[in-house]
Protein backbone atom coordinates (compact mmCIF):
# COMPACT_ATOMS: atom_id res chain seq x y z
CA UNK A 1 234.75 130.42 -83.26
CA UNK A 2 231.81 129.43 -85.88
CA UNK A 3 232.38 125.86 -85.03
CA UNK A 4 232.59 126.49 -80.79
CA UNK A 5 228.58 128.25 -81.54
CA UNK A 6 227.31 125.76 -84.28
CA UNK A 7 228.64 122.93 -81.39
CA UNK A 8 227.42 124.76 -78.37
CA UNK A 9 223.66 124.95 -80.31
CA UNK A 10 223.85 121.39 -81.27
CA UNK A 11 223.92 120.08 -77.53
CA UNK A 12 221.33 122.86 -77.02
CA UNK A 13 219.13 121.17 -79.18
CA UNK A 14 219.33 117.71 -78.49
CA UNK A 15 219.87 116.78 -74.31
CA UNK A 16 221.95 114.23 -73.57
CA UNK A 17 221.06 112.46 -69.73
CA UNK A 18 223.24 114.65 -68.17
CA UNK A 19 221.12 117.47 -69.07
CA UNK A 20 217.09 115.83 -68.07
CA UNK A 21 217.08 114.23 -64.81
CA UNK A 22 214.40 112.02 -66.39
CA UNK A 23 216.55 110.67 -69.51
CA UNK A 24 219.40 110.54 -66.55
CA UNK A 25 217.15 107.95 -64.60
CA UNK A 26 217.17 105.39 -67.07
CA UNK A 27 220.28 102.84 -67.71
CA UNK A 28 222.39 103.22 -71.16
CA UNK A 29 221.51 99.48 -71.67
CA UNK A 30 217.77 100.24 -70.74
CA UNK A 31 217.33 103.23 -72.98
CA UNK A 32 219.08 101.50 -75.81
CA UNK A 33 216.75 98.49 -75.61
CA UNK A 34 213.34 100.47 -75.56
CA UNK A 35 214.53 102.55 -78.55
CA UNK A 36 214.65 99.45 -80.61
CA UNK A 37 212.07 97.63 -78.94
CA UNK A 38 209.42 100.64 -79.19
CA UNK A 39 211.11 102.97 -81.87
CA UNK A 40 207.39 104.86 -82.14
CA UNK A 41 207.95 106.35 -78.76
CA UNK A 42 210.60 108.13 -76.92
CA UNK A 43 211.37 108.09 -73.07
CA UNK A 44 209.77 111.43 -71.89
CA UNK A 45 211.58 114.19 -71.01
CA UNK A 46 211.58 115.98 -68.07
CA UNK A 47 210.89 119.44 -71.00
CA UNK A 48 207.61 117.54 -72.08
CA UNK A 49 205.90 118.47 -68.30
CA UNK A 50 204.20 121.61 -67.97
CA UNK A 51 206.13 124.31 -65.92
CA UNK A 52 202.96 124.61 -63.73
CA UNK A 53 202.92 120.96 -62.86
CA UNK A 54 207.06 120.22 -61.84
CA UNK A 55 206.18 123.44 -59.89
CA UNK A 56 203.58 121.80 -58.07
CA UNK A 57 205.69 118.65 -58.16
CA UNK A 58 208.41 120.33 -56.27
CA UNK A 59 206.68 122.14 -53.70
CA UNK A 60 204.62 119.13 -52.71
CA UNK A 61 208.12 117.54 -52.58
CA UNK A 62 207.17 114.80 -55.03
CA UNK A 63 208.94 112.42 -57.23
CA UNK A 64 211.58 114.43 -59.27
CA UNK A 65 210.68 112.75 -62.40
CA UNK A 66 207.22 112.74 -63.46
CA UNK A 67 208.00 110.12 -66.05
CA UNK A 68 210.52 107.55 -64.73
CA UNK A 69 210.14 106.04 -61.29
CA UNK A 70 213.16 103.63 -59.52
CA UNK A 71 212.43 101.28 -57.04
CA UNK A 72 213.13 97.37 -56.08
CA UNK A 73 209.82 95.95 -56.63
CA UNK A 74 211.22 92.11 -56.74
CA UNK A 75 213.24 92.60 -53.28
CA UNK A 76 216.74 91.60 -55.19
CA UNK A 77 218.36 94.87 -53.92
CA UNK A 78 218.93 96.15 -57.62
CA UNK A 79 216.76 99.16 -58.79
CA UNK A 80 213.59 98.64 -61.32
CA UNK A 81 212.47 101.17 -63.64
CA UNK A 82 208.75 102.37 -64.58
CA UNK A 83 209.40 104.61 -67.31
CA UNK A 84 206.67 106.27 -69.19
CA UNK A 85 207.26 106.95 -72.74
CA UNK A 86 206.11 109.60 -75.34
CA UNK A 87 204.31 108.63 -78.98
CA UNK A 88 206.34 110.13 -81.25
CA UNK A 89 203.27 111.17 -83.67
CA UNK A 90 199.73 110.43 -81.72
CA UNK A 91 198.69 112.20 -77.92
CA UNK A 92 199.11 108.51 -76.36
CA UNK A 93 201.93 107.16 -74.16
CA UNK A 94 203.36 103.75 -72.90
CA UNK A 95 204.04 102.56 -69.59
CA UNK A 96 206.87 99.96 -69.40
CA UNK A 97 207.87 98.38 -66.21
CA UNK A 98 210.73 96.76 -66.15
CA UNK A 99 213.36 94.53 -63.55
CA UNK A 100 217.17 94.13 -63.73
CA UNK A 101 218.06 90.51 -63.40
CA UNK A 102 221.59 89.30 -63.79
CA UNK A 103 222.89 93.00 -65.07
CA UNK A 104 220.11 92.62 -68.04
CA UNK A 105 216.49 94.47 -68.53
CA UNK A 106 213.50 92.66 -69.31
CA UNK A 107 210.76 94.57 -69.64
CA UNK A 108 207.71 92.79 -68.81
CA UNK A 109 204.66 94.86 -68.83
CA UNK A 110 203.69 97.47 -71.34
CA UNK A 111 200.29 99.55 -70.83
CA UNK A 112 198.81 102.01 -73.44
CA UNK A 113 196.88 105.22 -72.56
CA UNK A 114 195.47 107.75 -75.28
CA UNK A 115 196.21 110.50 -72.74
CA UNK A 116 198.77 113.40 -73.97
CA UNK A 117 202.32 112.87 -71.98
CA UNK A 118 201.63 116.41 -70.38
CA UNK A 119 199.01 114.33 -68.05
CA UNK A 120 200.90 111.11 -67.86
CA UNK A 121 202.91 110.55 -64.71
CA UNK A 122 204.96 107.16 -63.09
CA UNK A 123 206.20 107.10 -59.45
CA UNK A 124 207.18 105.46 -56.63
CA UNK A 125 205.26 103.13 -54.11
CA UNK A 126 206.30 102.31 -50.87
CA UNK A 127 205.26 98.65 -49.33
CA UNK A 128 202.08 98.28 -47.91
CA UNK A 129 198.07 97.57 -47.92
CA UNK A 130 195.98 99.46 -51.04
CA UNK A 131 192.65 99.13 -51.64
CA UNK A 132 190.74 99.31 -54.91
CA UNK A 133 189.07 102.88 -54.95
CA UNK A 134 187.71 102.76 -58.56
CA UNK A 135 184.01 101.56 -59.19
CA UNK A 136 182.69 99.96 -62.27
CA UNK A 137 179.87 99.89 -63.76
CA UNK A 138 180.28 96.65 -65.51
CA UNK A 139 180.02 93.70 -62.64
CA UNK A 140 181.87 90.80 -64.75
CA UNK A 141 184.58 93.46 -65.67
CA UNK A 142 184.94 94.13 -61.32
CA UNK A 143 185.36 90.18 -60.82
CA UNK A 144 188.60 90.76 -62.72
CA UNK A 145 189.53 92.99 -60.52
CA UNK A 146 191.75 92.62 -57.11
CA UNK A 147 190.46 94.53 -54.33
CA UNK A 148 193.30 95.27 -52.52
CA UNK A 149 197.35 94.24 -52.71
CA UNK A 150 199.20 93.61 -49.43
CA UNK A 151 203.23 93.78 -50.95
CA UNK A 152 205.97 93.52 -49.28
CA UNK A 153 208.11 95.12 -51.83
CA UNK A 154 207.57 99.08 -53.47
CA UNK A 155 206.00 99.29 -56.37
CA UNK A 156 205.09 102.10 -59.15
CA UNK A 157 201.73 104.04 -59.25
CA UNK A 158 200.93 105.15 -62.63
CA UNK A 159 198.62 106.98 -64.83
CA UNK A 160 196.56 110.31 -65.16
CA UNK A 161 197.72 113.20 -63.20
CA UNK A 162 194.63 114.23 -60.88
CA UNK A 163 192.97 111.23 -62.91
CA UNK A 164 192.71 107.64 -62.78
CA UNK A 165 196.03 105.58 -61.26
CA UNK A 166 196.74 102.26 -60.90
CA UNK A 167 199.43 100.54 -58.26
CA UNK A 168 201.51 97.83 -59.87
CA UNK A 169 203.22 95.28 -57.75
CA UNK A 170 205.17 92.66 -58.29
CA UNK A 171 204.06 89.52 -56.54
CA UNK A 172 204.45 85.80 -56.89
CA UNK A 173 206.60 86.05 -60.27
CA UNK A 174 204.16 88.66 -61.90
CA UNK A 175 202.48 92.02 -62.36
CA UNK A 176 199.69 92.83 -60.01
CA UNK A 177 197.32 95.80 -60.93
CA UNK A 178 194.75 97.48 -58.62
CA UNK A 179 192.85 100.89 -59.34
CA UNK A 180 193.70 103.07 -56.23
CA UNK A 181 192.64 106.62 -57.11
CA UNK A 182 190.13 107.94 -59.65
């Protein structure tokens, strides 16, 4: 009976996918490769989002996951991942996006933010025409800048809850980045 309550707390303690939608998003393969790719961070959990904000989430009928967005951003019919991860020590997080090809991961952007993973969010984009909405102060900095992304694919938005968010596409065998909100 001891051993059925020391068990019973030990899966408590530690959720598997089956118990966080947002650890349940990501691939065994996936999650296996960002812990030893990035073993200073952690996929975020769907517990590491304020109570107030999936409440918000779910009655604007948003993205289920505040941390992990699917979509086929290449067009190849298989599902990519933007998955926002957790520092395990400091109040920063990591964006990785990354595309299945051929049954493997490659992750192929990585984006830092010193914002604490309670703010951090990563979802979906549907195709279409977005326009840069942020405005610089530095001029050579804005020449850097696209000012809008027509895509033909989805694509992930990602960033600072009711903050600054960028759209990522991919286009023409690469990452495209454009500030949409502020």
């Amino acid at each position: 009976m001891i051993f059925v309550s020391l068990l019973a707390a030990t899966s408590i303690a530690a959720p598997s996918p089956a118990n966080d939608i947002c650890l349940a998003m990501v691939p065994p393969k996936l999650s296996a490769q960002i812990a030893v790719e990035h073993p200073d961070y952690a996929i975020a959990k769907l517990t590491d989002a304020l109570v107030d904000r999936l409440l918000a989430i779910a009655d604007a009928g948003g993205w289920p996951c505040p941390f992990v967005a699917i979509a086929d951003v290449d067009g190849d019919g298989t599902l990519d991942r933007g998955i926002m991860l957790r520092h395990k020590t400091q109040a920063s997080v990591r964006l990785l996006l990354a595309r299945q090809i051929d049954d493997k991961w490659r992750i192929e952007l990585q984006k830092d933010w010193p914002i604490p993973i309670t703010a951090a969010l990563v979802e979906p984009l549907e195709a279409g025409l977005y326009e840069q909405k942020r405005a610089g102060t530095s001029t050579a900095a804005q020449l850097d800048n696209l000012n809008s992304i027509q895509s033909d694919n989805a694509g992930f938005l990602a960033g600072q809850d009711e903050s600054a968010k960028a759209a990522f596409f991919y286009q023409n065998s690469k990452w495209q980045e454009l500030w949409i909100e502020d």
